[in-house]
Protein backbone atom coordinates (compact mmCIF):
# COMPACT_ATOMS: atom_id res chain seq x y z
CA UNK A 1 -120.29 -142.31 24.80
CA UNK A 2 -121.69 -144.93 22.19
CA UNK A 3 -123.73 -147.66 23.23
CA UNK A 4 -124.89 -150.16 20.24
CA UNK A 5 -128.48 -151.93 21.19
CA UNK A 6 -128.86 -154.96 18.85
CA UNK A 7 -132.04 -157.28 19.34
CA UNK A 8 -134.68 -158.08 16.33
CA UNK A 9 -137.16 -156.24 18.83
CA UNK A 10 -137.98 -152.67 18.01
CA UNK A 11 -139.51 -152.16 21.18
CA UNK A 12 -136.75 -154.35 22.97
CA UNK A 13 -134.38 -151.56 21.20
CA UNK A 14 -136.78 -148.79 22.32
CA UNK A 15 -136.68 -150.29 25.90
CA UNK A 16 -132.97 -150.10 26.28
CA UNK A 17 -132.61 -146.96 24.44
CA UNK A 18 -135.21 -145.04 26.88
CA UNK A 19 -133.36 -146.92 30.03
CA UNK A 20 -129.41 -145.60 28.97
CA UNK A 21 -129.85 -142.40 26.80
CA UNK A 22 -128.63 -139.42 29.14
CA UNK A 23 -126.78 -136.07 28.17
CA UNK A 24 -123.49 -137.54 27.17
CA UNK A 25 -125.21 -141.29 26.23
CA UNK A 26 -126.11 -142.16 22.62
CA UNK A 27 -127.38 -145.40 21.21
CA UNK A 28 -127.18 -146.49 17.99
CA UNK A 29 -129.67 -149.32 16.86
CA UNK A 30 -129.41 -152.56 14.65
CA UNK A 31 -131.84 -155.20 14.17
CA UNK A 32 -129.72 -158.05 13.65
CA UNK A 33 -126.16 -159.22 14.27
CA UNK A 34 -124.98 -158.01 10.62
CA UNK A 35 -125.78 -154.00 10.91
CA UNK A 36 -124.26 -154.72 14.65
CA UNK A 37 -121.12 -155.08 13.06
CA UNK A 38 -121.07 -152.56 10.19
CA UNK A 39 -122.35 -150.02 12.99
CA UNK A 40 -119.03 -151.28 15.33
CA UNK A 41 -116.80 -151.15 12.75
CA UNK A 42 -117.51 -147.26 11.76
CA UNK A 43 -118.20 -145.76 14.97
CA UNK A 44 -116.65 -145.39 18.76
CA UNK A 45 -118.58 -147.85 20.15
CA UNK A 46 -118.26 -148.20 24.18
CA UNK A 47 -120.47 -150.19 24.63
CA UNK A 48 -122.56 -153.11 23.08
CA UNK A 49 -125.89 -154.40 24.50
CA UNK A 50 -126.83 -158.10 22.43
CA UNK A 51 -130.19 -159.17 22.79
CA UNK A 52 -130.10 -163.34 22.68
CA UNK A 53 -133.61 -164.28 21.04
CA UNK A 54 -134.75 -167.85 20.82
CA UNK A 55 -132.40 -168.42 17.62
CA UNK A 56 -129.79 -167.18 19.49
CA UNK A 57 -126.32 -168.26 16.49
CA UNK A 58 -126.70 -165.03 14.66
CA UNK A 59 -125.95 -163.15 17.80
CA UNK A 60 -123.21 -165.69 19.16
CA UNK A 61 -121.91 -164.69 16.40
CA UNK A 62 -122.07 -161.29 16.16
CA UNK A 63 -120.09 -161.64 20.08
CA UNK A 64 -117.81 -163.56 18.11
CA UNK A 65 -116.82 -161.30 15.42
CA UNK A 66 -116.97 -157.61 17.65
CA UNK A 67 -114.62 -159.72 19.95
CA UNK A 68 -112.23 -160.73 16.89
CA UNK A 69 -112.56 -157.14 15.98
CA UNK A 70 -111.54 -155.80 19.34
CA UNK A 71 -110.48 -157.79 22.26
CA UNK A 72 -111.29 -155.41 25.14
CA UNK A 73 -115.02 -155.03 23.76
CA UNK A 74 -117.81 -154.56 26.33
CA UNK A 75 -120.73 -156.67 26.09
CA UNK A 76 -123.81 -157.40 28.26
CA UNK A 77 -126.17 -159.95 26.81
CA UNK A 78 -129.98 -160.32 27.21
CA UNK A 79 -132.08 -163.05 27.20
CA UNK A 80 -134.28 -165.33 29.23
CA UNK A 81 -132.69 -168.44 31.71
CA UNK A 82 -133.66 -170.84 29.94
CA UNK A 83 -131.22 -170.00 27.50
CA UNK A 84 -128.69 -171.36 29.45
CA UNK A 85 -126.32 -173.02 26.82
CA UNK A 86 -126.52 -169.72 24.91
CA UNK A 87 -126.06 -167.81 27.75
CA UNK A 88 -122.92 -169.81 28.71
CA UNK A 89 -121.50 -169.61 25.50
CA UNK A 90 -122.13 -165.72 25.10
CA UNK A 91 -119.98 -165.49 28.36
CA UNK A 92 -117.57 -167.80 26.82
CA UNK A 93 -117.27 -165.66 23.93
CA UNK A 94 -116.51 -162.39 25.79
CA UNK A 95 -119.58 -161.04 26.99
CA UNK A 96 -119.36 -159.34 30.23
CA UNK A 97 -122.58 -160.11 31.91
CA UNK A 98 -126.00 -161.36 31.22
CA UNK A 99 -129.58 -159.30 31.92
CA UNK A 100 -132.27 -161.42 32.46
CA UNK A 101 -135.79 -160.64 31.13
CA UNK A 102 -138.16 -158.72 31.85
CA UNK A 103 -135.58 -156.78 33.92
CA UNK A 104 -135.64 -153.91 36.37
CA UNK A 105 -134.46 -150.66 34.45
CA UNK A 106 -132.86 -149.12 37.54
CA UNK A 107 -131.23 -152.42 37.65
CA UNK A 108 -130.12 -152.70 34.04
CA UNK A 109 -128.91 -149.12 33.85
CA UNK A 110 -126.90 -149.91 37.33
CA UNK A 111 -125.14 -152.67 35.39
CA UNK A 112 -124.28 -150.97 32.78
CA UNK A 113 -122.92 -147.91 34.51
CA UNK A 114 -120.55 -151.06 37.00
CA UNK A 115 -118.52 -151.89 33.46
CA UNK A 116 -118.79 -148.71 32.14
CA UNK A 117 -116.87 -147.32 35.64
CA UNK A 118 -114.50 -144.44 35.18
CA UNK A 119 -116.00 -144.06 31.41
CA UNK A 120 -118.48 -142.02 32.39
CA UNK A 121 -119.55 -139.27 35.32
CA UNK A 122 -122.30 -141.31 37.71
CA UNK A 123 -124.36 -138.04 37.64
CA UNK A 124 -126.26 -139.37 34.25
CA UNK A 125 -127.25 -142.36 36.24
């Protein structure tokens, strides 16, 4: 399985990478919205984990265009609360669930493993 981390934060992407590699889990990385896409478009991508920073457009929409690419994407965003509206409007958009920050990484791997059910074998978690 293919999970696509993209957040302008190399250690955000390091975080998040650490937290959901496994034996049959493999992230690919992108530091904006753009390379997002171009990664989506060429590989299986099961997954996609958006970070929202505090210029959050570019990444509403990057939700926008991997949901006009394929309906049924997953997506779980990231961000703080006080995002709210762009929180809202990733959810809007098509994004599964939000991850607040700092988070927990049993918690955020538990998350991802509840829309990820019957993709992959709970072992890894």
């Amino acid at each position: 399985m293919v999970v696509l981390i993209v957040s302008p934060s190399p250690f955000l992407r390091k975080l998040i990478k650490y937290t959901i590699e496994g034996p049959n889990i493999f992230s690919l990385e992108a530091a904006n919205s753009q390379e997002g896409l171009a990664l989506y478009q060429t590989n299986p991508i099961s997954l996609t984990i958006m970070d929202l920073p505090l210029a959050a457009q570019p990444a509403l929409e990057g939700i926008s265009q991997i949901m006009s690419l394929n309906n049924n994407a997953k997506i779980i965003v990231t961000g703080i609360y006080s995002q709210s509206v762009s929180i809202a409007k990733a959810l809007e958009l098509g994004a599964m669930d939000f991850i607040n920050k700092p988070f927990s990484q049993y918690e955020f791997r538990q998350r991802i493993y509840n829309i990820l059910q019957g993709q992959i074998d709970r072992e890894f978690f």
